[in-house]
PDB file of N, CA and C in Angstrom:
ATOM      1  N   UNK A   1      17.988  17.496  -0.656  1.00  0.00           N
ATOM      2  CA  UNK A   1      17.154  16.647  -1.461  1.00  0.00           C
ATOM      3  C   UNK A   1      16.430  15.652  -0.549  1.00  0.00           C
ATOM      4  N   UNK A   2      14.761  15.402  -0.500  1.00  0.00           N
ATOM      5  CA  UNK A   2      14.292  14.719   0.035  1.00  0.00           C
ATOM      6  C   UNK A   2      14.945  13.199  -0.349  1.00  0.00           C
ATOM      7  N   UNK A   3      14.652  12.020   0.986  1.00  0.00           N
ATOM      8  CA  UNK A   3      15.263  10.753   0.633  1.00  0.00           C
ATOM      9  C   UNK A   3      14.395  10.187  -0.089  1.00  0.00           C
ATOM     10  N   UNK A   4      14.381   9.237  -1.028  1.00  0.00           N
ATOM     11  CA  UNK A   4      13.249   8.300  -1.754  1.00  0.00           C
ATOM     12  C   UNK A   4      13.198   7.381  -1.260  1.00  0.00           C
ATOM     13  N   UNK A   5      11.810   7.246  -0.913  1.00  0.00           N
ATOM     14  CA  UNK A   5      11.036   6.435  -0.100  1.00  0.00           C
ATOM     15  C   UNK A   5      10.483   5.034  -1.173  1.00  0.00           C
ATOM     16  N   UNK A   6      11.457   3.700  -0.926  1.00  0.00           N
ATOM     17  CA  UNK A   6      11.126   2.982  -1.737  1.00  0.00           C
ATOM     18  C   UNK A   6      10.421   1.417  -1.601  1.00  0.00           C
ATOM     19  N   UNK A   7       9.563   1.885  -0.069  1.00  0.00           N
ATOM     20  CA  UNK A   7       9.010   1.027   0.706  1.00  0.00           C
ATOM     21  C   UNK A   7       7.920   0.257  -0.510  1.00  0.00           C
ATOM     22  N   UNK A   8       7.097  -0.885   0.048  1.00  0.00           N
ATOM     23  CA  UNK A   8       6.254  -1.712  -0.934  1.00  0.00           C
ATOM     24  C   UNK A   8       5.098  -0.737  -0.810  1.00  0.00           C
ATOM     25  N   UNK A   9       4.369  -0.220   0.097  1.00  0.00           N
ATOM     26  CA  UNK A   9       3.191   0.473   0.123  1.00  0.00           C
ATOM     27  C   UNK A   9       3.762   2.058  -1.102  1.00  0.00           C
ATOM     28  N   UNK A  10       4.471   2.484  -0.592  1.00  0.00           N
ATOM     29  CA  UNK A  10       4.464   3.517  -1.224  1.00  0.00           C
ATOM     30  C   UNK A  10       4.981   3.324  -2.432  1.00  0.00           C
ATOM     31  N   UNK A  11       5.994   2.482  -2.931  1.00  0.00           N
ATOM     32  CA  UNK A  11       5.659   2.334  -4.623  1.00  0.00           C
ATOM     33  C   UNK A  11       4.243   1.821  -4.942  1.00  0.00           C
ATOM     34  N   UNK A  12       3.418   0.986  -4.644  1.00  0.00           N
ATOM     35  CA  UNK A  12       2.249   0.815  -5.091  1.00  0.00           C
ATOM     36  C   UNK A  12       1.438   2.127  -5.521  1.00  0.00           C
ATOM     37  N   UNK A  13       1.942   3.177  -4.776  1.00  0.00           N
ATOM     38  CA  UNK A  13       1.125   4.736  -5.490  1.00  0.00           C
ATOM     39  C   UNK A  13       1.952   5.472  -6.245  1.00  0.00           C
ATOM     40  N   UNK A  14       3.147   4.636  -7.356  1.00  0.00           N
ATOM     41  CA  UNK A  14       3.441   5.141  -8.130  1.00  0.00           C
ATOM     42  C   UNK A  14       2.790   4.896  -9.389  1.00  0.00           C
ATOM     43  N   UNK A  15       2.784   3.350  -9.240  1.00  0.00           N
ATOM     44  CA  UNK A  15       2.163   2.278 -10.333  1.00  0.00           C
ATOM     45  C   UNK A  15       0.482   1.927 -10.361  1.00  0.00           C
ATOM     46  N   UNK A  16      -0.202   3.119  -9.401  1.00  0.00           N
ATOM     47  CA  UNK A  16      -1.429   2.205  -9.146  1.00  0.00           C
ATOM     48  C   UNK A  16      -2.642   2.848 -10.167  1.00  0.00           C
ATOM     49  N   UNK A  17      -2.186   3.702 -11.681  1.00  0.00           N
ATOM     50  CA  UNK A  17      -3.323   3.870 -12.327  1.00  0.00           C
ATOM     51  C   UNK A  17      -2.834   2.917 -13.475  1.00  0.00           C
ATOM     52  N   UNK A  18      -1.755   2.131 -13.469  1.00  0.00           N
ATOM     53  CA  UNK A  18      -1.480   0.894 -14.454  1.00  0.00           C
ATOM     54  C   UNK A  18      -1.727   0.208 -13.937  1.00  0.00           C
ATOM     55  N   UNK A  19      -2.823  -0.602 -12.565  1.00  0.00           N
ATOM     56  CA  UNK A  19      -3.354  -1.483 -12.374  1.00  0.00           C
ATOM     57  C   UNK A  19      -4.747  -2.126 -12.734  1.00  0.00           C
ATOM     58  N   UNK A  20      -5.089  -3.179 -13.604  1.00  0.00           N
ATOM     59  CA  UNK A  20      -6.003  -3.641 -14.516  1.00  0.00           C
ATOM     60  C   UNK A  20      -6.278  -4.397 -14.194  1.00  0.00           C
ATOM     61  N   UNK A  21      -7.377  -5.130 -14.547  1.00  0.00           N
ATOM     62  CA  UNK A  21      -8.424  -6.553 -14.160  1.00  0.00           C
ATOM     63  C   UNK A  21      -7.208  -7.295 -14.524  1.00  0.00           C
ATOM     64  N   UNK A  22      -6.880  -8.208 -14.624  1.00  0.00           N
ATOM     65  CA  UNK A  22      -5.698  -9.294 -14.306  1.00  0.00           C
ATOM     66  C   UNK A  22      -4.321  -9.117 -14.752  1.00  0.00           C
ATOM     67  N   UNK A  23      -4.395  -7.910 -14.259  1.00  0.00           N
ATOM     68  CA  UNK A  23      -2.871  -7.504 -13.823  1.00  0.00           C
ATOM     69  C   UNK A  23      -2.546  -7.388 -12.721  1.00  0.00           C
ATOM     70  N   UNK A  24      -1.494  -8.062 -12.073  1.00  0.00           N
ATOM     71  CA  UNK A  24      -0.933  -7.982 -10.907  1.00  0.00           C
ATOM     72  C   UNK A  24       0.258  -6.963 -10.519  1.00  0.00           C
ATOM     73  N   UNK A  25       0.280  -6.714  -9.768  1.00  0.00           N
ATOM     74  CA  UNK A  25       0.968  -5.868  -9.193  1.00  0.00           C
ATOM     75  C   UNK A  25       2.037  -5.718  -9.787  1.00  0.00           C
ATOM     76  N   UNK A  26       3.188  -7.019  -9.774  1.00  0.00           N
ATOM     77  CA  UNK A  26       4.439  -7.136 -10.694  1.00  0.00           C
ATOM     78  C   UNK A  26       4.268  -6.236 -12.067  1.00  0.00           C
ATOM     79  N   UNK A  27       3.068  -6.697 -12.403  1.00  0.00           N
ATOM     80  CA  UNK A  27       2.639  -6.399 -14.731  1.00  0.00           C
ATOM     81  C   UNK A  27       2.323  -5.487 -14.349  1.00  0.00           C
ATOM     82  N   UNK A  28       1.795  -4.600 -13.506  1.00  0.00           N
ATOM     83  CA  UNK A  28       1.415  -2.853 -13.412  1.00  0.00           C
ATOM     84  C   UNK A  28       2.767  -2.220 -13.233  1.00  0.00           C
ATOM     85  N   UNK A  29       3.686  -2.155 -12.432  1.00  0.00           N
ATOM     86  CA  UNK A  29       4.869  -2.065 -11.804  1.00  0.00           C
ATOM     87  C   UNK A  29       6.096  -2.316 -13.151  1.00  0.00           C
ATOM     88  N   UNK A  30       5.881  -3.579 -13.688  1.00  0.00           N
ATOM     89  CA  UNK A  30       6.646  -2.982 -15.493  1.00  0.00           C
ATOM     90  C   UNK A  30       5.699  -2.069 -16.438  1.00  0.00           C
ATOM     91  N   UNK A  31       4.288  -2.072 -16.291  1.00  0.00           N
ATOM     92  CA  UNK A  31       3.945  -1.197 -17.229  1.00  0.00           C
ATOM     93  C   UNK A  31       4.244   0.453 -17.049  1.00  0.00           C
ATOM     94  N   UNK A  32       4.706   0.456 -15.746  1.00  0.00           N
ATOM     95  CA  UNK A  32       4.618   1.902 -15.322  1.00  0.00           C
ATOM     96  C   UNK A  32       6.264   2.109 -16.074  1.00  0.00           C
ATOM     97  N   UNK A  33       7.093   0.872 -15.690  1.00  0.00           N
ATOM     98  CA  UNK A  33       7.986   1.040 -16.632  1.00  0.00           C
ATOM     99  C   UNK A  33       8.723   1.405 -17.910  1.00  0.00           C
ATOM    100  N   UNK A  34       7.848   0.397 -18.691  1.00  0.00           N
ATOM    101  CA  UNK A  34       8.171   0.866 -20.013  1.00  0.00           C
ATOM    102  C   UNK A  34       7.075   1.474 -19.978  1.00  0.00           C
ATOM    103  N   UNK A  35       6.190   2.375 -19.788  1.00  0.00           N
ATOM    104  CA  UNK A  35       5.841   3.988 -20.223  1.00  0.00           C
ATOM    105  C   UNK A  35       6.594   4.509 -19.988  1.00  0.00           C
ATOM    106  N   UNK A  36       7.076   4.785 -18.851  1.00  0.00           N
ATOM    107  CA  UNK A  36       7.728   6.155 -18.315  1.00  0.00           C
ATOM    108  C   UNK A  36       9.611   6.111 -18.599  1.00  0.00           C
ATOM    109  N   UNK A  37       9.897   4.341 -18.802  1.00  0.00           N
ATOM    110  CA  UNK A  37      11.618   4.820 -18.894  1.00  0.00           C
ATOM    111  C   UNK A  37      11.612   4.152 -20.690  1.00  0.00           C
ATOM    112  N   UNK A  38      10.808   3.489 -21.087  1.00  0.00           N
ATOM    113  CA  UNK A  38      11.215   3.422 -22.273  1.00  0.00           C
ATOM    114  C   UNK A  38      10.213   3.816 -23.134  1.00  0.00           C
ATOM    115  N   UNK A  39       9.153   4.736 -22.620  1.00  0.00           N
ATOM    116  CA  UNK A  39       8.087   5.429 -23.872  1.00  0.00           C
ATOM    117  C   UNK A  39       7.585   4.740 -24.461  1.00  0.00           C
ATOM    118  N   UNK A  40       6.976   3.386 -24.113  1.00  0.00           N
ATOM    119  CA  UNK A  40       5.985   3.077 -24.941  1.00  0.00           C
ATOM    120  C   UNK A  40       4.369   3.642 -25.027  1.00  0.00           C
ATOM    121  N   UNK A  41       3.606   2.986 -26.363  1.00  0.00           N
ATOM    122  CA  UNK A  41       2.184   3.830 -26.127  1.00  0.00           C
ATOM    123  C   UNK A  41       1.614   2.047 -25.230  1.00  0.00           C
ATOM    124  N   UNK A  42       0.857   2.177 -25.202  1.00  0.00           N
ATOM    125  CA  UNK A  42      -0.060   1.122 -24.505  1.00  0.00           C
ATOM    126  C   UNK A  42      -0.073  -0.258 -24.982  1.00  0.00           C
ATOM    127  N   UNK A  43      -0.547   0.263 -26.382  1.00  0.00           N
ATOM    128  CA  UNK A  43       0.020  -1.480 -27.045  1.00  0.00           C
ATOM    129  C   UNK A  43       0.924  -2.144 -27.391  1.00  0.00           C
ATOM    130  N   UNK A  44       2.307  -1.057 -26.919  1.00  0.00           N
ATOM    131  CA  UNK A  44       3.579  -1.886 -26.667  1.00  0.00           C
ATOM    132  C   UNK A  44       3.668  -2.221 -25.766  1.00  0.00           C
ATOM    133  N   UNK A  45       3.402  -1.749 -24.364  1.00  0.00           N
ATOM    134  CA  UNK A  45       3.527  -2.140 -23.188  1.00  0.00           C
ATOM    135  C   UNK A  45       2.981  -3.404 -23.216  1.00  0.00           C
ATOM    136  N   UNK A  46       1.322  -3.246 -23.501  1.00  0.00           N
ATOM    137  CA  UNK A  46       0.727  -4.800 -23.035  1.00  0.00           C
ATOM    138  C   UNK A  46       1.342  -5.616 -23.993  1.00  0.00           C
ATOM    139  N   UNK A  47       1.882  -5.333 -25.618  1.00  0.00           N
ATOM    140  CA  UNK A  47       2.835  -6.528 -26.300  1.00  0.00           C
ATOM    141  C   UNK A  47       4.181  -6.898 -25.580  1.00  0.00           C
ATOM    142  N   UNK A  48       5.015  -5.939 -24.369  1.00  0.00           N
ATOM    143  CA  UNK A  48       6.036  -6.562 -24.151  1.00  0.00           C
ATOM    144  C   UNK A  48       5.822  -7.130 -22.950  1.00  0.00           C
ATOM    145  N   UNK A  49       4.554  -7.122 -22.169  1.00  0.00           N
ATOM    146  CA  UNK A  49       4.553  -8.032 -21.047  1.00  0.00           C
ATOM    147  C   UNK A  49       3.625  -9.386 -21.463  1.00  0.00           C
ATOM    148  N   UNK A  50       4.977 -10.461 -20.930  1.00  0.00           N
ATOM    149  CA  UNK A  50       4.416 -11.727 -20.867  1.00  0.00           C
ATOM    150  C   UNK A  50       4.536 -12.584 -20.123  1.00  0.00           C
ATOM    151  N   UNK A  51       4.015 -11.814 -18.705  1.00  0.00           N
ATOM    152  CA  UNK A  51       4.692 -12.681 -17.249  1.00  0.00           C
ATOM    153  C   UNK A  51       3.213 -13.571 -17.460  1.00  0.00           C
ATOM    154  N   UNK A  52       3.539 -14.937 -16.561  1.00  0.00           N
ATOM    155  CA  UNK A  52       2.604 -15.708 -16.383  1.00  0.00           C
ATOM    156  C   UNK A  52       3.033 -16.860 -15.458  1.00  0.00           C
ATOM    157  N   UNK A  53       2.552 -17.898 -15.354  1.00  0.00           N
ATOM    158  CA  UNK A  53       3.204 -18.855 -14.612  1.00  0.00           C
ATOM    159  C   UNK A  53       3.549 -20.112 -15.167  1.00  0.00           C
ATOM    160  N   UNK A  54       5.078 -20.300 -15.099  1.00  0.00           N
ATOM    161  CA  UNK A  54       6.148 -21.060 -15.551  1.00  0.00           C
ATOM    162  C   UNK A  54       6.687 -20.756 -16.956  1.00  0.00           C
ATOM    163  N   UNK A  55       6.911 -19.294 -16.917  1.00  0.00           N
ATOM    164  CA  UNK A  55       7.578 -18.400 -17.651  1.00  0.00           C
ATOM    165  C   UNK A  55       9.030 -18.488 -17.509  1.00  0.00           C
ATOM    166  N   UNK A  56       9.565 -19.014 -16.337  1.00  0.00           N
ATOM    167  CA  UNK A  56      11.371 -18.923 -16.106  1.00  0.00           C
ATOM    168  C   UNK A  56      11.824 -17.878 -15.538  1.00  0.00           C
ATOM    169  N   UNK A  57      10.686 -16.868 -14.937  1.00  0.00           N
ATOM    170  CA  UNK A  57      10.961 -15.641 -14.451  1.00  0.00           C
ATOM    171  C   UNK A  57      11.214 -14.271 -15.326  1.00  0.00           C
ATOM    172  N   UNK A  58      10.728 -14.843 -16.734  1.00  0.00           N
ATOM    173  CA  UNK A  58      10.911 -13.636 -18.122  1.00  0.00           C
ATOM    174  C   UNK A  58       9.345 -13.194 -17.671  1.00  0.00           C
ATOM    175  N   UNK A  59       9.301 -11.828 -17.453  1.00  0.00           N
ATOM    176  CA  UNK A  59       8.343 -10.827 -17.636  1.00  0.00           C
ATOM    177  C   UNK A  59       7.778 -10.459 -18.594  1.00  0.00           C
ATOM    178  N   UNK A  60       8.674  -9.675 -18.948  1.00  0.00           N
ATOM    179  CA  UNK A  60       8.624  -8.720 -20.375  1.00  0.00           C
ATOM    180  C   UNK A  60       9.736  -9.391 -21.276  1.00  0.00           C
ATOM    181  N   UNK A  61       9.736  -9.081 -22.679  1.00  0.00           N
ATOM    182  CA  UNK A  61      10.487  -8.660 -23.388  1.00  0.00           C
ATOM    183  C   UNK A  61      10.277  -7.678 -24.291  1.00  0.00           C
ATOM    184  N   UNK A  62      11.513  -6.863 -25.190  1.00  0.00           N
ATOM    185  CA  UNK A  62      11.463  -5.915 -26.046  1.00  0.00           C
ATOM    186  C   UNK A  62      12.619  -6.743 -27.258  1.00  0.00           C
ATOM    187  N   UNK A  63      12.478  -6.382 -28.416  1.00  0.00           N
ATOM    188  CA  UNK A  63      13.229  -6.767 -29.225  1.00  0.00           C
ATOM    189  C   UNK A  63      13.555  -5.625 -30.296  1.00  0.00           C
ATOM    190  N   UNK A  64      14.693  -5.108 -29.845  1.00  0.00           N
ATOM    191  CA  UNK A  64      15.073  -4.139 -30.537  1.00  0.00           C
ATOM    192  C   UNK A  64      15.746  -4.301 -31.752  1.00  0.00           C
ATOM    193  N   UNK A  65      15.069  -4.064 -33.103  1.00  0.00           N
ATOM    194  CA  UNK A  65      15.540  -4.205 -34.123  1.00  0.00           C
ATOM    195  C   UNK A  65      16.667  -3.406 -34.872  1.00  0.00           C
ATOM    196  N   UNK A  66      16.741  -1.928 -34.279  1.00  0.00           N
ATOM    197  CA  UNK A  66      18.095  -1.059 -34.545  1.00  0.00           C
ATOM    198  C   UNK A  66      19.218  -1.693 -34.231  1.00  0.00           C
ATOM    199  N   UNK A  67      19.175  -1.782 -32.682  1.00  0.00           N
ATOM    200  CA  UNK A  67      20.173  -2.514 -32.160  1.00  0.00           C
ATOM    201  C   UNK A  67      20.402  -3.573 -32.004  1.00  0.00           C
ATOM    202  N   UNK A  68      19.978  -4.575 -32.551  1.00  0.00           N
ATOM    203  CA  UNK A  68      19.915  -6.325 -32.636  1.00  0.00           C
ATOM    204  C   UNK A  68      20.171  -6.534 -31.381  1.00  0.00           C
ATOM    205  N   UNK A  69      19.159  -6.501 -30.302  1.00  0.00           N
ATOM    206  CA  UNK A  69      19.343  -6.828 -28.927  1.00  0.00           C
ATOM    207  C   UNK A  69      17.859  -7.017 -28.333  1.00  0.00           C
ATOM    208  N   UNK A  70      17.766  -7.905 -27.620  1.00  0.00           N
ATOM    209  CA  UNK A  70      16.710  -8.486 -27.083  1.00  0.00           C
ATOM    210  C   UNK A  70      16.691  -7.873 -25.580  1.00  0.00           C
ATOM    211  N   UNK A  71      15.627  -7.218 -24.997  1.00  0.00           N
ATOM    212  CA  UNK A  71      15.576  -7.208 -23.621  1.00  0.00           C
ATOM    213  C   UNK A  71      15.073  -8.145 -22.535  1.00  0.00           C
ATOM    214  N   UNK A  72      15.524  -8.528 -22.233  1.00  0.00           N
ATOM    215  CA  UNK A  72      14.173  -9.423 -20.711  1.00  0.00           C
ATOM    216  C   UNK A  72      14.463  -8.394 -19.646  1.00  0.00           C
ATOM    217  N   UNK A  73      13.251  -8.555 -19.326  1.00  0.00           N
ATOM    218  CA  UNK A  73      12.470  -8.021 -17.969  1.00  0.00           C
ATOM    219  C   UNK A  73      12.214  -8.717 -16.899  1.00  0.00           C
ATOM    220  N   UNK A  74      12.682  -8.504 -15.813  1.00  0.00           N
ATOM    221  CA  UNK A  74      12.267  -9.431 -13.995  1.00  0.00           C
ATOM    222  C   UNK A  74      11.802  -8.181 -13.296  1.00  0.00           C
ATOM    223  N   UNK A  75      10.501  -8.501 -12.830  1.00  0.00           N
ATOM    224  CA  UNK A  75      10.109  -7.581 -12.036  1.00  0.00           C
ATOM    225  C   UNK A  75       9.901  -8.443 -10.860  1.00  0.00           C
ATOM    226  N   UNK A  76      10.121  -7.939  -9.659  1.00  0.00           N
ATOM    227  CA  UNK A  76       9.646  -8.721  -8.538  1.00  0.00           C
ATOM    228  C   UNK A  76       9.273  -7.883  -7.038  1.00  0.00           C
ATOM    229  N   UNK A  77       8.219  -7.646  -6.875  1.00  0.00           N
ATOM    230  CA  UNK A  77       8.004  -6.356  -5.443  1.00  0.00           C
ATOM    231  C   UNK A  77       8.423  -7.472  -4.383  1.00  0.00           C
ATOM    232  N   UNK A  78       9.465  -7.132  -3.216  1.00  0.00           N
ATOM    233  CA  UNK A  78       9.290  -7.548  -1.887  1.00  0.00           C
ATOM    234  C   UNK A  78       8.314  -6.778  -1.185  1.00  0.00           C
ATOM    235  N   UNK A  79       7.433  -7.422  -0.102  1.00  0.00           N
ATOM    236  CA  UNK A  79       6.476  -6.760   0.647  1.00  0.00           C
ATOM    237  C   UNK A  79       6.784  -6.800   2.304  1.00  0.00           C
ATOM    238  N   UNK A  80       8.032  -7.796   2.311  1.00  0.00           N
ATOM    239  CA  UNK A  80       8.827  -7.347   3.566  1.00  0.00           C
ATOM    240  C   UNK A  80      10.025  -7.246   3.325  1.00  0.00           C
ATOM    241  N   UNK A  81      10.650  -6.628   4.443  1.00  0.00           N
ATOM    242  CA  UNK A  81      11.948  -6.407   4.275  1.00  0.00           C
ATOM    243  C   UNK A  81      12.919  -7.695   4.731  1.00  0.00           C
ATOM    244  N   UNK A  82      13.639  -8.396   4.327  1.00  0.00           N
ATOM    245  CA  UNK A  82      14.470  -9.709   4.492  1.00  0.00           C
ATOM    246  C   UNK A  82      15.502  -9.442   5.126  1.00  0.00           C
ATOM    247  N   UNK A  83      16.730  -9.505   5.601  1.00  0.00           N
ATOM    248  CA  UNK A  83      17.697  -9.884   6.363  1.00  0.00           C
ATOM    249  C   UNK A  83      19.309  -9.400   5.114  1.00  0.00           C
ATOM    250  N   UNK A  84      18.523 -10.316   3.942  1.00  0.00           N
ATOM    251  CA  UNK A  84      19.667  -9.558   2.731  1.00  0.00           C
ATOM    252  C   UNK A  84      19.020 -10.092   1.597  1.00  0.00           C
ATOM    253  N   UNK A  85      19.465  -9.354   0.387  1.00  0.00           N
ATOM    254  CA  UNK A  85      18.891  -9.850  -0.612  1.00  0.00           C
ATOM    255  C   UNK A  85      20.080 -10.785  -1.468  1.00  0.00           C
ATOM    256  N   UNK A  86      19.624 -11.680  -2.315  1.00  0.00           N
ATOM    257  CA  UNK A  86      20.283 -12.516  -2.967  1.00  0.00           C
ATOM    258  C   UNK A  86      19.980 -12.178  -4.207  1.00  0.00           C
ATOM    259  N   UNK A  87      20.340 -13.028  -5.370  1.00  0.00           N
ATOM    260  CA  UNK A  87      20.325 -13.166  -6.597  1.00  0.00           C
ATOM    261  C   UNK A  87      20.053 -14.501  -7.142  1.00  0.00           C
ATOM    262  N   UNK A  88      19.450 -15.330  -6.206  1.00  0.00           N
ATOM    263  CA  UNK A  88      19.019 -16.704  -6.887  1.00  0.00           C
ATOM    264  C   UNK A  88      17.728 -16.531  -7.960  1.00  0.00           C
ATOM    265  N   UNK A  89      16.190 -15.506  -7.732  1.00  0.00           N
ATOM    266  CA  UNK A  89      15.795 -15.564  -8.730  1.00  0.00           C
ATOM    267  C   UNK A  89      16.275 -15.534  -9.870  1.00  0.00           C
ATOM    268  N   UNK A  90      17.326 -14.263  -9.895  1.00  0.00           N
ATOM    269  CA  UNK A  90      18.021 -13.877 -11.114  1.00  0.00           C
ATOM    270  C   UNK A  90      19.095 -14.947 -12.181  1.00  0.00           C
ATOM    271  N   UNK A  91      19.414 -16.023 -10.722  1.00  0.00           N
ATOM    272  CA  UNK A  91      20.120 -16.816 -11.086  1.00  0.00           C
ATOM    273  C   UNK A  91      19.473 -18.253 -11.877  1.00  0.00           C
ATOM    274  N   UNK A  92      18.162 -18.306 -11.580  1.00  0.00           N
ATOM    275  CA  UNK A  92      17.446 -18.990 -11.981  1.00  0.00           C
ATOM    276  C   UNK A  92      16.740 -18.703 -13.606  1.00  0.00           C
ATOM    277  N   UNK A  93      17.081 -16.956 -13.825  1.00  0.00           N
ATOM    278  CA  UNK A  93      16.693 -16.683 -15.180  1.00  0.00           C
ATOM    279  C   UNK A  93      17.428 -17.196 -16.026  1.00  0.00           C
TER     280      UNK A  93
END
């Protein structure tokens, strides 16, 4: 089995026909998301993304009414590679 290559350049050509006039990289990168792992059509996608700035680090959400459960979404691309990764954004959600 080939290895997956999960460098910043080369995910950008997974996500790069969900990239839109003021969508950033992050909001293309969940839209490719919920199309492809949770099937939405388009106007769920753009209803569950609501990244912006001084959001708290909530992206997206979904609110699933079957299952009385709320999703949040953190998307975040590194574009270098760091030393180690932490969990303070996450910790900050």
């Amino acid at each position: 089995m080939p290895k997956l290559d999960l460098t910043y350049p080369t995910v950008l050509q997974l996500f790069g026909p969900y990239e839109m006039k003021g969508r950033t990289e992050s909001r293309a990168l969940l839209a490719w998301f919920l199309e492809n792992y949770y099937h939405f059509e388009a106007t769920e996608v753009d209803d569950s993304i609501c990244d912006a700035r001084y959001d708290k680090g909530v992206d997206g959400l979904y609110v699933n009414d079957q299952l009385a459960q709320v999703d949040i979404f953190q998307v975040q691309l590194v574009k270098a590679v760091s030393k180690t990764l932490g969990d303070v954004a996450l910790r900050k959600l």
